[in-house]
PDB file of N, CA and C in Angstrom:
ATOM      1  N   UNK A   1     108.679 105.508 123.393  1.00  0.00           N
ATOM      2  CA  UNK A   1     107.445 105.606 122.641  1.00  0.00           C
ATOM      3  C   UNK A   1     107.047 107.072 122.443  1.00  0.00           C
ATOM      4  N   UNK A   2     106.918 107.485 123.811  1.00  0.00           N
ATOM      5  CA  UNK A   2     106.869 109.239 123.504  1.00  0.00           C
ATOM      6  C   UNK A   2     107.470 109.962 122.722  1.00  0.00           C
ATOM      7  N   UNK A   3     108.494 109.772 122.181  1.00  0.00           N
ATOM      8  CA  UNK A   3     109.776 110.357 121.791  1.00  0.00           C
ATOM      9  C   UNK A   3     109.220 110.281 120.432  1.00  0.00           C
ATOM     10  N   UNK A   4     108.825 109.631 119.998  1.00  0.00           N
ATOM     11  CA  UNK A   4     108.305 108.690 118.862  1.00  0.00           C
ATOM     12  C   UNK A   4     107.238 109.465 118.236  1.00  0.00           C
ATOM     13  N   UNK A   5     106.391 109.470 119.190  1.00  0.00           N
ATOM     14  CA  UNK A   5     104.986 110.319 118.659  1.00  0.00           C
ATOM     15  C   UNK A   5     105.233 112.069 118.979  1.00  0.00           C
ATOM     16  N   UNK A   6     106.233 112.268 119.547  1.00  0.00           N
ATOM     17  CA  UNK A   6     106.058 113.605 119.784  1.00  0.00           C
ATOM     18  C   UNK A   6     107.160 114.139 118.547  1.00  0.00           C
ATOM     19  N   UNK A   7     108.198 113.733 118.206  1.00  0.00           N
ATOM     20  CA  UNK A   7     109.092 114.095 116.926  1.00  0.00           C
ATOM     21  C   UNK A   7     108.323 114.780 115.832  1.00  0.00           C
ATOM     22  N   UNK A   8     109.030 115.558 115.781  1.00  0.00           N
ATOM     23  CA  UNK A   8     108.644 116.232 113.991  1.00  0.00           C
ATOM     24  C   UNK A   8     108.808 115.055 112.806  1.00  0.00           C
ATOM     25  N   UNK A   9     110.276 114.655 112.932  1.00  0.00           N
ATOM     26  CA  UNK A   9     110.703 114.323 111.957  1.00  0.00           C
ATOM     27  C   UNK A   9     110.821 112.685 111.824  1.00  0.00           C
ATOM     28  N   UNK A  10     110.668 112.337 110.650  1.00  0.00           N
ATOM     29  CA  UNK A  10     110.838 110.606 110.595  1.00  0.00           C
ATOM     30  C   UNK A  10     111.785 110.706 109.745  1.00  0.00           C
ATOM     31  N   UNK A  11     112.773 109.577 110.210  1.00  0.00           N
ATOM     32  CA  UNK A  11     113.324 109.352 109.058  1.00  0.00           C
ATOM     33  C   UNK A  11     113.550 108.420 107.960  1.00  0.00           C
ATOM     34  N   UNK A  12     112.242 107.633 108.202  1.00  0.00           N
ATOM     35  CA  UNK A  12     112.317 106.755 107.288  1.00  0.00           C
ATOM     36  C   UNK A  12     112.770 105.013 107.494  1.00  0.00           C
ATOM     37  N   UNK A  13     113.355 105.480 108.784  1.00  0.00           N
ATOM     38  CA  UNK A  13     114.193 103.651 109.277  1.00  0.00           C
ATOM     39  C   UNK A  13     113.225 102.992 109.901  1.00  0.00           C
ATOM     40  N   UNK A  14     112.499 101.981 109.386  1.00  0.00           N
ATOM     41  CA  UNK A  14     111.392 101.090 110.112  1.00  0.00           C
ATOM     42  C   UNK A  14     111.936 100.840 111.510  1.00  0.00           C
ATOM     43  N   UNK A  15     113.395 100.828 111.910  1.00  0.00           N
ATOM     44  CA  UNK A  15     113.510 100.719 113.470  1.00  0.00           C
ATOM     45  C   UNK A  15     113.214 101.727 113.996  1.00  0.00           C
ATOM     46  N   UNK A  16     113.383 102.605 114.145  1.00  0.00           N
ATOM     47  CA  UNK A  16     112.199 104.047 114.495  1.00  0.00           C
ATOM     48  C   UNK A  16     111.037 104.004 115.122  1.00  0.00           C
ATOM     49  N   UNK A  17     110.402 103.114 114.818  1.00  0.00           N
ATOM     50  CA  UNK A  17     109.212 102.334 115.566  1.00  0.00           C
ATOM     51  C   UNK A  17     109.346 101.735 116.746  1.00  0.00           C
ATOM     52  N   UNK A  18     108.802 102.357 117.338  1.00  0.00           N
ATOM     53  CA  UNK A  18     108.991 101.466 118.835  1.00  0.00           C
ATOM     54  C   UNK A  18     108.294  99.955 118.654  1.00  0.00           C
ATOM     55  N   UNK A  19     109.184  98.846 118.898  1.00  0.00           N
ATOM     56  CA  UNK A  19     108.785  97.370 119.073  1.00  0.00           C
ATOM     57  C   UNK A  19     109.249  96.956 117.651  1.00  0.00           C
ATOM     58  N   UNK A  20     110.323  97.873 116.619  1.00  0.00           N
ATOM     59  CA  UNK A  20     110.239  97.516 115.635  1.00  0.00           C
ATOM     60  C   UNK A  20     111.978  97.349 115.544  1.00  0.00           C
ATOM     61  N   UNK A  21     112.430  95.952 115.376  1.00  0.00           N
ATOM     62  CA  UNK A  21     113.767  95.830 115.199  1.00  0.00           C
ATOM     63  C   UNK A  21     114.088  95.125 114.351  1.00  0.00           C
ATOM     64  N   UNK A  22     115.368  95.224 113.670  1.00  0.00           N
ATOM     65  CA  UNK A  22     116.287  94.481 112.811  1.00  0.00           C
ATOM     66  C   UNK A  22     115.047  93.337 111.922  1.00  0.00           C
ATOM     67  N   UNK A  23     114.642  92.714 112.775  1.00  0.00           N
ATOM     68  CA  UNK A  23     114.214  91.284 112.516  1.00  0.00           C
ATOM     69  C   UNK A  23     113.178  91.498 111.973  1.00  0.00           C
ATOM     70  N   UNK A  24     112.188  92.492 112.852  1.00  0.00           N
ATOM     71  CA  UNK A  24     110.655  92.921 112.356  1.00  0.00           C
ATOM     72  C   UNK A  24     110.964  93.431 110.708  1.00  0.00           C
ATOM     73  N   UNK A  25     111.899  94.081 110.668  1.00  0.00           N
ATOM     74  CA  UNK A  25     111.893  94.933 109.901  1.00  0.00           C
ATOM     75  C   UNK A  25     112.627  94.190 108.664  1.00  0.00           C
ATOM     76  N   UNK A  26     112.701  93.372 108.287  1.00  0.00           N
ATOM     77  CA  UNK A  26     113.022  92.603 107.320  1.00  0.00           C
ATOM     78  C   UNK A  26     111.631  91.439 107.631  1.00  0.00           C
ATOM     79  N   UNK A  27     110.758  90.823 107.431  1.00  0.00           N
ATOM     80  CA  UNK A  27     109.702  90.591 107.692  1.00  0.00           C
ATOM     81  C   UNK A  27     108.436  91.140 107.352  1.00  0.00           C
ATOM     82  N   UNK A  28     108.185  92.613 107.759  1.00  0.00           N
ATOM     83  CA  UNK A  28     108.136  93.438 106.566  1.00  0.00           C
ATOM     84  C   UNK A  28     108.220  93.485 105.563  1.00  0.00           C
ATOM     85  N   UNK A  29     109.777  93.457 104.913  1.00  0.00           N
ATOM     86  CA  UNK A  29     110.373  94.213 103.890  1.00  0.00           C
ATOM     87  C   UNK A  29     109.624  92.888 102.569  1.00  0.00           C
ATOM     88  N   UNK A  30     109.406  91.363 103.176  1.00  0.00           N
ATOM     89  CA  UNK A  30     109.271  90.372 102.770  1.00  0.00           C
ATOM     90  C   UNK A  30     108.298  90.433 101.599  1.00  0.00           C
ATOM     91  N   UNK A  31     107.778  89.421 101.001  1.00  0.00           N
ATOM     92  CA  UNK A  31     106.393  89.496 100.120  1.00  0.00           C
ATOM     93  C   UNK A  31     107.063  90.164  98.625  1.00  0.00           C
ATOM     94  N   UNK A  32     105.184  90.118  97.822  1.00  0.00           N
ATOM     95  CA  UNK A  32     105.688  90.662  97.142  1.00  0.00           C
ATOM     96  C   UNK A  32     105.807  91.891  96.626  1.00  0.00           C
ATOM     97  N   UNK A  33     105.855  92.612  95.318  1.00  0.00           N
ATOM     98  CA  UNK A  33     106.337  93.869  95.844  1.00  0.00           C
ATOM     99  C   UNK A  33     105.226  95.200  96.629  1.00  0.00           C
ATOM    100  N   UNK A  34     103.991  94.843  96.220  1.00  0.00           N
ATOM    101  CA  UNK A  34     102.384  95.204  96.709  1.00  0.00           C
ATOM    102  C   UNK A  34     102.640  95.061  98.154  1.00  0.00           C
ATOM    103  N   UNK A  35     103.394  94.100  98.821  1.00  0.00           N
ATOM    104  CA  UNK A  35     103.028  93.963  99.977  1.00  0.00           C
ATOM    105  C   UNK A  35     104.123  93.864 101.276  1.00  0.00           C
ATOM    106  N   UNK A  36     105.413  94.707 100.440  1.00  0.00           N
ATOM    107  CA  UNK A  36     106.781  95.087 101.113  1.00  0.00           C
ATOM    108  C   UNK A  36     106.374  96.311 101.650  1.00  0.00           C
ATOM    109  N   UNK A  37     107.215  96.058 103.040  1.00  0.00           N
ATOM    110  CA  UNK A  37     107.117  97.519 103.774  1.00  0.00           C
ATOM    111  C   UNK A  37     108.697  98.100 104.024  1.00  0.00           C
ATOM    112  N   UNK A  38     109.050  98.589 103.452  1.00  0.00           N
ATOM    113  CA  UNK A  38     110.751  99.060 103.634  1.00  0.00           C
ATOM    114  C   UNK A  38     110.962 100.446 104.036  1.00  0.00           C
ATOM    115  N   UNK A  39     110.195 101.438 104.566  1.00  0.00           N
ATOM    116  CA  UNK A  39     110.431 102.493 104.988  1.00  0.00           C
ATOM    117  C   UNK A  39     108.637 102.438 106.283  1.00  0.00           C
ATOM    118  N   UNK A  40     109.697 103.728 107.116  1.00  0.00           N
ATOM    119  CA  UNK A  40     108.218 104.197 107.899  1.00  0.00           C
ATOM    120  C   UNK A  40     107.298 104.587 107.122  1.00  0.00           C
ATOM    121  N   UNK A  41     107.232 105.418 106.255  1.00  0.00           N
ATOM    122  CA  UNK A  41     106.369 106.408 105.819  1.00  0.00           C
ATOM    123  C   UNK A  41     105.083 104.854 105.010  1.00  0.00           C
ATOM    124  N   UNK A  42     105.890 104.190 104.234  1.00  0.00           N
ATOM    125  CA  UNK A  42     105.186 103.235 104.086  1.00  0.00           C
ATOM    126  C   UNK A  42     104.298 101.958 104.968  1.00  0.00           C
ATOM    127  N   UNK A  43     104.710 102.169 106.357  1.00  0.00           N
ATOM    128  CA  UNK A  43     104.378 101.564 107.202  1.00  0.00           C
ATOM    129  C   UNK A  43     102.778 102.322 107.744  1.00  0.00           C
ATOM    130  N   UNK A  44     102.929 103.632 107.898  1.00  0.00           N
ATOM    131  CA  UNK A  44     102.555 104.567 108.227  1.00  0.00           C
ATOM    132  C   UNK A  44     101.017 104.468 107.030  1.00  0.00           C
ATOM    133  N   UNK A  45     101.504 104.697 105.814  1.00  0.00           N
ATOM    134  CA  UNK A  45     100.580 104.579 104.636  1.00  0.00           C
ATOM    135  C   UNK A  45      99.582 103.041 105.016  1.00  0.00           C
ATOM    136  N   UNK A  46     100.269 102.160 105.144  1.00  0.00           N
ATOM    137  CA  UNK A  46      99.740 100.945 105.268  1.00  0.00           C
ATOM    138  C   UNK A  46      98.376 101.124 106.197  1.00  0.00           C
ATOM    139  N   UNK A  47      99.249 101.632 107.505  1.00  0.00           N
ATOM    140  CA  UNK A  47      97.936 101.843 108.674  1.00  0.00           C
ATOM    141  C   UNK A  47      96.870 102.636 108.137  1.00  0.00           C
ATOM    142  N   UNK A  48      97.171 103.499 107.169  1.00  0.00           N
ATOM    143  CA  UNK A  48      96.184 104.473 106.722  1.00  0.00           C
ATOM    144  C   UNK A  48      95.169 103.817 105.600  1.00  0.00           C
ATOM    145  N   UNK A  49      95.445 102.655 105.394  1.00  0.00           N
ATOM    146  CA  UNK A  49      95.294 102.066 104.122  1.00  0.00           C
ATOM    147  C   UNK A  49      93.892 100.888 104.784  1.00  0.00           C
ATOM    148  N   UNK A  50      94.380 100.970 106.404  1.00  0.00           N
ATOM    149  CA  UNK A  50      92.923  99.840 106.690  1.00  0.00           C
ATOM    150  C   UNK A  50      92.253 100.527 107.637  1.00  0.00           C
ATOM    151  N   UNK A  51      92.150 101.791 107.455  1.00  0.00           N
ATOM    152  CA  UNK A  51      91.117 102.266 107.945  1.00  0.00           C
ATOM    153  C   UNK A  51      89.719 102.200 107.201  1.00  0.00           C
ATOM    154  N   UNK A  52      89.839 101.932 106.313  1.00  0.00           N
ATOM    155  CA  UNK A  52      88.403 101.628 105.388  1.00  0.00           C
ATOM    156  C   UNK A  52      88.343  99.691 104.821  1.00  0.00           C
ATOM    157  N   UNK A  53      87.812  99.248 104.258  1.00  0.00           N
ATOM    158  CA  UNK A  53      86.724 100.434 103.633  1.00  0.00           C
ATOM    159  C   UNK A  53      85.312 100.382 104.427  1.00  0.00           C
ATOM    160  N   UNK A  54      84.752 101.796 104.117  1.00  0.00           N
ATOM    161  CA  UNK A  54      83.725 102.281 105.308  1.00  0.00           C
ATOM    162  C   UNK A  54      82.625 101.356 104.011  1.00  0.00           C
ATOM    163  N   UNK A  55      81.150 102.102 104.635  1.00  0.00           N
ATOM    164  CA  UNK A  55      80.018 101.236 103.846  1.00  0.00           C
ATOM    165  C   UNK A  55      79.353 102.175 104.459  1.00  0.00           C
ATOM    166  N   UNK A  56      77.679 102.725 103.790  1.00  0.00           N
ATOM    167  CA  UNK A  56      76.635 103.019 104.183  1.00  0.00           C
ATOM    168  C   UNK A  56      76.178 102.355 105.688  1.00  0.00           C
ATOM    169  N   UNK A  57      76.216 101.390 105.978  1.00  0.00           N
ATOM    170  CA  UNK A  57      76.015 101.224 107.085  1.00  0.00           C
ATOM    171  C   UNK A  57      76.833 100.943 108.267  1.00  0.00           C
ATOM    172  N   UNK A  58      78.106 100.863 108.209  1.00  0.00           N
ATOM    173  CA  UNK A  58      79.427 100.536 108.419  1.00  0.00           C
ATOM    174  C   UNK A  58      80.372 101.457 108.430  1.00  0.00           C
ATOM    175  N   UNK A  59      80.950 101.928 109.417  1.00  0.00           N
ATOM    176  CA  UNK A  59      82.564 102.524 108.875  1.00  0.00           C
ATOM    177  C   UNK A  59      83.201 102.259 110.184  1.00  0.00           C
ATOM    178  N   UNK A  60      84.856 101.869 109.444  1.00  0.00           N
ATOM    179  CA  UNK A  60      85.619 101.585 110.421  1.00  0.00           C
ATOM    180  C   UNK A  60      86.396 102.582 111.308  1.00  0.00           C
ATOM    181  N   UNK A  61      85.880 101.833 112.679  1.00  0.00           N
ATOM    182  CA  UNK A  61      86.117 102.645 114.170  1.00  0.00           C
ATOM    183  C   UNK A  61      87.435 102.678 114.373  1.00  0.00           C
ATOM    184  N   UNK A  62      88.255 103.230 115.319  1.00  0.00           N
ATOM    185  CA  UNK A  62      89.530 103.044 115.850  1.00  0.00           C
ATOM    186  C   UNK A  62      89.483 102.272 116.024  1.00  0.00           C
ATOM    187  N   UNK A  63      88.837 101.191 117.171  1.00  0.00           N
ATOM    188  CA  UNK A  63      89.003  99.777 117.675  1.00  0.00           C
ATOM    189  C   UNK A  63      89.661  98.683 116.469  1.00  0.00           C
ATOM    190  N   UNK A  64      88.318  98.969 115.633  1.00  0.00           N
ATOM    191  CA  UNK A  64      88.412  98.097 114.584  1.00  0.00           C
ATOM    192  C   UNK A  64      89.457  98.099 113.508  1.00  0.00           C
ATOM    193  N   UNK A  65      89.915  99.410 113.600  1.00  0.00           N
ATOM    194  CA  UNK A  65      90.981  99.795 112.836  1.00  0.00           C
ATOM    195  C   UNK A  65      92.638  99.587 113.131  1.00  0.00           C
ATOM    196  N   UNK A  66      92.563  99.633 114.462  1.00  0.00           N
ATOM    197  CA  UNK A  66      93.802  99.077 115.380  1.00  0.00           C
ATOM    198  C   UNK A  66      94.029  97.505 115.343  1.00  0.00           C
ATOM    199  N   UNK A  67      92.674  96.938 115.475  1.00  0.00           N
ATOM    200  CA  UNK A  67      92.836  95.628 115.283  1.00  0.00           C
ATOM    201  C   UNK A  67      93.348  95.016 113.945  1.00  0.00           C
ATOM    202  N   UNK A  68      92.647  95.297 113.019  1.00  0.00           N
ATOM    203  CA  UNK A  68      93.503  95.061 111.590  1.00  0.00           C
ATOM    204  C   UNK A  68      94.755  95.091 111.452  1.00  0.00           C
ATOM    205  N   UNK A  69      95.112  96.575 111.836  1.00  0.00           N
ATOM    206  CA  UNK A  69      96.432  96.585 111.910  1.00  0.00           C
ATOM    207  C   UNK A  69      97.272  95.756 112.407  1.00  0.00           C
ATOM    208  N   UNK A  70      96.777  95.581 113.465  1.00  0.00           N
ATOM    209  CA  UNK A  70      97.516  94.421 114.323  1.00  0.00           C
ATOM    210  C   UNK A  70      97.464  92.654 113.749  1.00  0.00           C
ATOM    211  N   UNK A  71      96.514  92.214 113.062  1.00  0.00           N
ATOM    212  CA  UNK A  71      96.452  90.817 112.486  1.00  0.00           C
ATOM    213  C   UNK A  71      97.174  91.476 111.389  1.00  0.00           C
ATOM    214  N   UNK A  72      97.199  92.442 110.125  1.00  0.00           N
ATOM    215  CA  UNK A  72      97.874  92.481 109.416  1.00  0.00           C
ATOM    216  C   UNK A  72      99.479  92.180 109.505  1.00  0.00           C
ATOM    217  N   UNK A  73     100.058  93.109 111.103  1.00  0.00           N
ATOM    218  CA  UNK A  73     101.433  92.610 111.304  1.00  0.00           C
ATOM    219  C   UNK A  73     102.012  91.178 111.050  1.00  0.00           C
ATOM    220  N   UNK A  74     100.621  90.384 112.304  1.00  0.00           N
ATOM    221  CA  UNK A  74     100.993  89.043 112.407  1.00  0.00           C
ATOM    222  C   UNK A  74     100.915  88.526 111.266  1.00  0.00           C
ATOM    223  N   UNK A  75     100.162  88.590 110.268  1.00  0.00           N
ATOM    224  CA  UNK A  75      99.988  87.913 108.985  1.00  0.00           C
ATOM    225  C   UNK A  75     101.510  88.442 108.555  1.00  0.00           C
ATOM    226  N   UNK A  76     102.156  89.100 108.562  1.00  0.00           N
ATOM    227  CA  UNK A  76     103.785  89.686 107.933  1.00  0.00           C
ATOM    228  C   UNK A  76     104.707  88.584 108.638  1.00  0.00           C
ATOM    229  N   UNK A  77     104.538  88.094 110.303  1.00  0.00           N
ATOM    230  CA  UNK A  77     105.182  87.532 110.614  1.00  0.00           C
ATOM    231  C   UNK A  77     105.683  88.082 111.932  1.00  0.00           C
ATOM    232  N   UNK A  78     104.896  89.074 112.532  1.00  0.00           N
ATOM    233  CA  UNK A  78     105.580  89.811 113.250  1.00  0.00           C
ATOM    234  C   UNK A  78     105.154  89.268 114.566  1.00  0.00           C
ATOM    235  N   UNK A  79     105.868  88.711 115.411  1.00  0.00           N
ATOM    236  CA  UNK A  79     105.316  87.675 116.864  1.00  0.00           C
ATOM    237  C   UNK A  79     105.553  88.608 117.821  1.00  0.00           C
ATOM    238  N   UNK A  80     106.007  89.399 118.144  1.00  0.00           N
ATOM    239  CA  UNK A  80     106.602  90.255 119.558  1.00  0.00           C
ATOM    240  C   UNK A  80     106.079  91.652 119.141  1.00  0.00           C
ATOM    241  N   UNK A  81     105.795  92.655 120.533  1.00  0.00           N
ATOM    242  CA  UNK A  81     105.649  93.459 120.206  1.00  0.00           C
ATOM    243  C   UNK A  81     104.626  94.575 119.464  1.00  0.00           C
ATOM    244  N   UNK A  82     103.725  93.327 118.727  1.00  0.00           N
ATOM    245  CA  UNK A  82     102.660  93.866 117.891  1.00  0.00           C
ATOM    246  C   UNK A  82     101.963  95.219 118.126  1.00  0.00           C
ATOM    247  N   UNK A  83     101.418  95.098 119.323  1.00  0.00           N
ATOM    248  CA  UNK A  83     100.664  95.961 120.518  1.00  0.00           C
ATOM    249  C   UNK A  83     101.528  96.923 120.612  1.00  0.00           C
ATOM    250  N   UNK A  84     102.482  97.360 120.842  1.00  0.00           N
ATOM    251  CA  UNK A  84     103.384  98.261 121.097  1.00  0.00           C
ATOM    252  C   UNK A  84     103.384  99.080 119.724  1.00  0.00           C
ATOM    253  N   UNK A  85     103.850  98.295 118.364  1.00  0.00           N
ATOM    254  CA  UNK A  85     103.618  98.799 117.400  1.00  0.00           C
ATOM    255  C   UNK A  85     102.452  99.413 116.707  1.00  0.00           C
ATOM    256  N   UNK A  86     100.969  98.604 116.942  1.00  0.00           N
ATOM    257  CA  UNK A  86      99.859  99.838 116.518  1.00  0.00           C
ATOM    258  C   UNK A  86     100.032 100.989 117.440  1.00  0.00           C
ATOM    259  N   UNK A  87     100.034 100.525 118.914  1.00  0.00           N
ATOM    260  CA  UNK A  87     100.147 102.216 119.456  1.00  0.00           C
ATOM    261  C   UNK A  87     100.816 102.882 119.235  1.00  0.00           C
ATOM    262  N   UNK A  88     102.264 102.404 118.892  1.00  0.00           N
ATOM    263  CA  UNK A  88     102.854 103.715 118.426  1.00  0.00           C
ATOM    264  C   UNK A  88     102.843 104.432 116.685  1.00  0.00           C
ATOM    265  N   UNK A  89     102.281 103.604 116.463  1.00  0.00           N
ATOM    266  CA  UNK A  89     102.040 104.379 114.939  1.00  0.00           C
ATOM    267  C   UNK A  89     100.743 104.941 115.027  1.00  0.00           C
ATOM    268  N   UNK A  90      99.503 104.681 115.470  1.00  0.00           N
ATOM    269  CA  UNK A  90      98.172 105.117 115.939  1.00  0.00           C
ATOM    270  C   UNK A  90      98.506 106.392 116.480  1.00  0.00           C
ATOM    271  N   UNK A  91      98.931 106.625 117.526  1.00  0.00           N
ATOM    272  CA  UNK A  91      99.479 107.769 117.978  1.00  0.00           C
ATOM    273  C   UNK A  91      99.923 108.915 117.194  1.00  0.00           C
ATOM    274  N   UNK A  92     101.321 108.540 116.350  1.00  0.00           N
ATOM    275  CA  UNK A  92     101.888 108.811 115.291  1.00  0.00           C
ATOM    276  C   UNK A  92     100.559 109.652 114.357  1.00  0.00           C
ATOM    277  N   UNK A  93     100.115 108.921 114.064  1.00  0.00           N
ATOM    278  CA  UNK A  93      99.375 109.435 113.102  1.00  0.00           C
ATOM    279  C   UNK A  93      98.006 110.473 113.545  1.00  0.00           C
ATOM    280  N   UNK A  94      97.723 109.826 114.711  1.00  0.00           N
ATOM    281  CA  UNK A  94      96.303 111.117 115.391  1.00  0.00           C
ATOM    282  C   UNK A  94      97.038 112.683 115.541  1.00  0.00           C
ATOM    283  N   UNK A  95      98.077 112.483 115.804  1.00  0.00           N
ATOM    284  CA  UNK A  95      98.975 113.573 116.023  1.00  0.00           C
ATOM    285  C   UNK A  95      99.079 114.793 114.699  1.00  0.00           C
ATOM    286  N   UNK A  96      98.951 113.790 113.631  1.00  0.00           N
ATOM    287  CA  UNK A  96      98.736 114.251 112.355  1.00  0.00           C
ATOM    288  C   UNK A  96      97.050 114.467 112.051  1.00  0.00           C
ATOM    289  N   UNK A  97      96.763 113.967 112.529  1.00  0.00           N
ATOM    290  CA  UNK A  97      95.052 113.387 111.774  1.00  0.00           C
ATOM    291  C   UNK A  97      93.934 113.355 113.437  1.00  0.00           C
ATOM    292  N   UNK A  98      94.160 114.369 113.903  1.00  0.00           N
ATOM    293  CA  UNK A  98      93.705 114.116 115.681  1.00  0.00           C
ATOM    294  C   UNK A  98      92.292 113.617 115.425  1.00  0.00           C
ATOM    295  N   UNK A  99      92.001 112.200 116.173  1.00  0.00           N
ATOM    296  CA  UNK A  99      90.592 111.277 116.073  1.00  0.00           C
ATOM    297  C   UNK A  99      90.864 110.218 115.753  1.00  0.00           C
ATOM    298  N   UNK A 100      91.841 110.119 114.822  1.00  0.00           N
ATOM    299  CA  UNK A 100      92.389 108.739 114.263  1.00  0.00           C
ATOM    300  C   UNK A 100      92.063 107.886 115.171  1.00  0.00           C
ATOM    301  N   UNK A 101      92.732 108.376 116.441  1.00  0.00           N
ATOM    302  CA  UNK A 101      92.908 106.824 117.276  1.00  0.00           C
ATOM    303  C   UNK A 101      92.382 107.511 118.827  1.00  0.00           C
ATOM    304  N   UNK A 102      91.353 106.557 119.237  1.00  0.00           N
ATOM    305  CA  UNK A 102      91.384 107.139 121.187  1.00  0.00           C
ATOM    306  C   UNK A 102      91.944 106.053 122.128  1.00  0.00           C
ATOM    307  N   UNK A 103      92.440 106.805 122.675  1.00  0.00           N
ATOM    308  CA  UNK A 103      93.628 106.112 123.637  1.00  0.00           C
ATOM    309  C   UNK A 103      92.422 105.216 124.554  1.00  0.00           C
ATOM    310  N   UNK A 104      91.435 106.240 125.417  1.00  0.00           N
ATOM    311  CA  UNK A 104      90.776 105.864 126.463  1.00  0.00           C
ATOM    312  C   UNK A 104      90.018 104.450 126.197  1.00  0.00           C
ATOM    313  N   UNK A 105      90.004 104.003 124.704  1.00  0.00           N
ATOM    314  CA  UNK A 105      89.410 102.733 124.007  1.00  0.00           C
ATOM    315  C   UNK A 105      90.273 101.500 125.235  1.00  0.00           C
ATOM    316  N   UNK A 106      91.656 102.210 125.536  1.00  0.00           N
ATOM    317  CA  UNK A 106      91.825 100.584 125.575  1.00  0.00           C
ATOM    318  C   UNK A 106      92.806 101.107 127.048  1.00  0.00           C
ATOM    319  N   UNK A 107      91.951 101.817 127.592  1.00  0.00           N
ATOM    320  CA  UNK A 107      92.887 102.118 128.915  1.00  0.00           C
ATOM    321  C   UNK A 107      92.611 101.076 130.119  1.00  0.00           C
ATOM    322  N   UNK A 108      91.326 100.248 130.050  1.00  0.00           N
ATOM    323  CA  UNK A 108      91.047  98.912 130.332  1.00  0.00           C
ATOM    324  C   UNK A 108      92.420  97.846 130.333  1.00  0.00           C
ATOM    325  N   UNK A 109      92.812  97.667 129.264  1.00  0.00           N
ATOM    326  CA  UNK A 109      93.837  96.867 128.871  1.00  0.00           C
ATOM    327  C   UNK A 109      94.957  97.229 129.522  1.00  0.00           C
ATOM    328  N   UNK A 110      95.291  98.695 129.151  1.00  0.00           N
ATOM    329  CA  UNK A 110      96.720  98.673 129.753  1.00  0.00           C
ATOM    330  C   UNK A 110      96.470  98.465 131.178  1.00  0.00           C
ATOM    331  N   UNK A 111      95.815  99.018 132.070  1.00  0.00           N
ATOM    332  CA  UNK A 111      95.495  98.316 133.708  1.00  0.00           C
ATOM    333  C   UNK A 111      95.817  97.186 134.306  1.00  0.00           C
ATOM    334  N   UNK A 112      95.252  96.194 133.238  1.00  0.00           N
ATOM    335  CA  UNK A 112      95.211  94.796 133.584  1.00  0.00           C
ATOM    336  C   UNK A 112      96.772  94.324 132.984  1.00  0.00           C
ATOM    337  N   UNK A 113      97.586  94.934 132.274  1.00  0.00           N
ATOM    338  CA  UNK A 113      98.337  94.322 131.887  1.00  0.00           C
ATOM    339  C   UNK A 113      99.529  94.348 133.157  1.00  0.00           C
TER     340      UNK A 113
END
């Protein structure tokens, strides 16, 4: 996972993703063409894509933003792993965008797990 978020470089192979294999990654690729994911960078875009939309009285938190992400997977089809996959793209991306995502949100969770 570290390896993952600390890299410069992507290259583009949805297995690259930690929790993301062969199987995930055609599952993904599925749908129609609005709603195929066939590269990281597009995976990546996606997460960036439900961080909104905010509202005058409303805008979406990390929590809330991780969570989407995560029913969005399952809505793709994705059963294993899910959890593994927002964090490591969350990560991924604060790294780029530092705030995106706070870890300490869900350091509760990992404890108990």
């Amino acid at each position: 996972m570290m390896e993952f978020v600390r890299q410069g470089n992507i290259t583009g192979d949805l297995t690259e993703v930690p929790g993301i294999g062969p199987k995930a990654a055609e599952k993904l690729a599925e749908g129609d063409e609005h709603d195929q994911i066939t590269n990281t960078w597009q995976l990546l875009g996606k997460f960036m894509m439900l961080k909104g939309p905010d509202t005058a009285d409303e805008k979406v938190e990390c929590m809330e933003h991780c969570e989407k992400f995560w029913f969005w997977l399952q809505s793709k089809g994705i059963s294993a792993h899910r959890s593994a996959i927002v964090k490591a793209v969350a990560q991924k991306m604060n790294g780029a965008l530092p705030g995106i995502y706070d870890s300490s949100l869900y350091e509760e969770d990992e404890e108990e797990d």
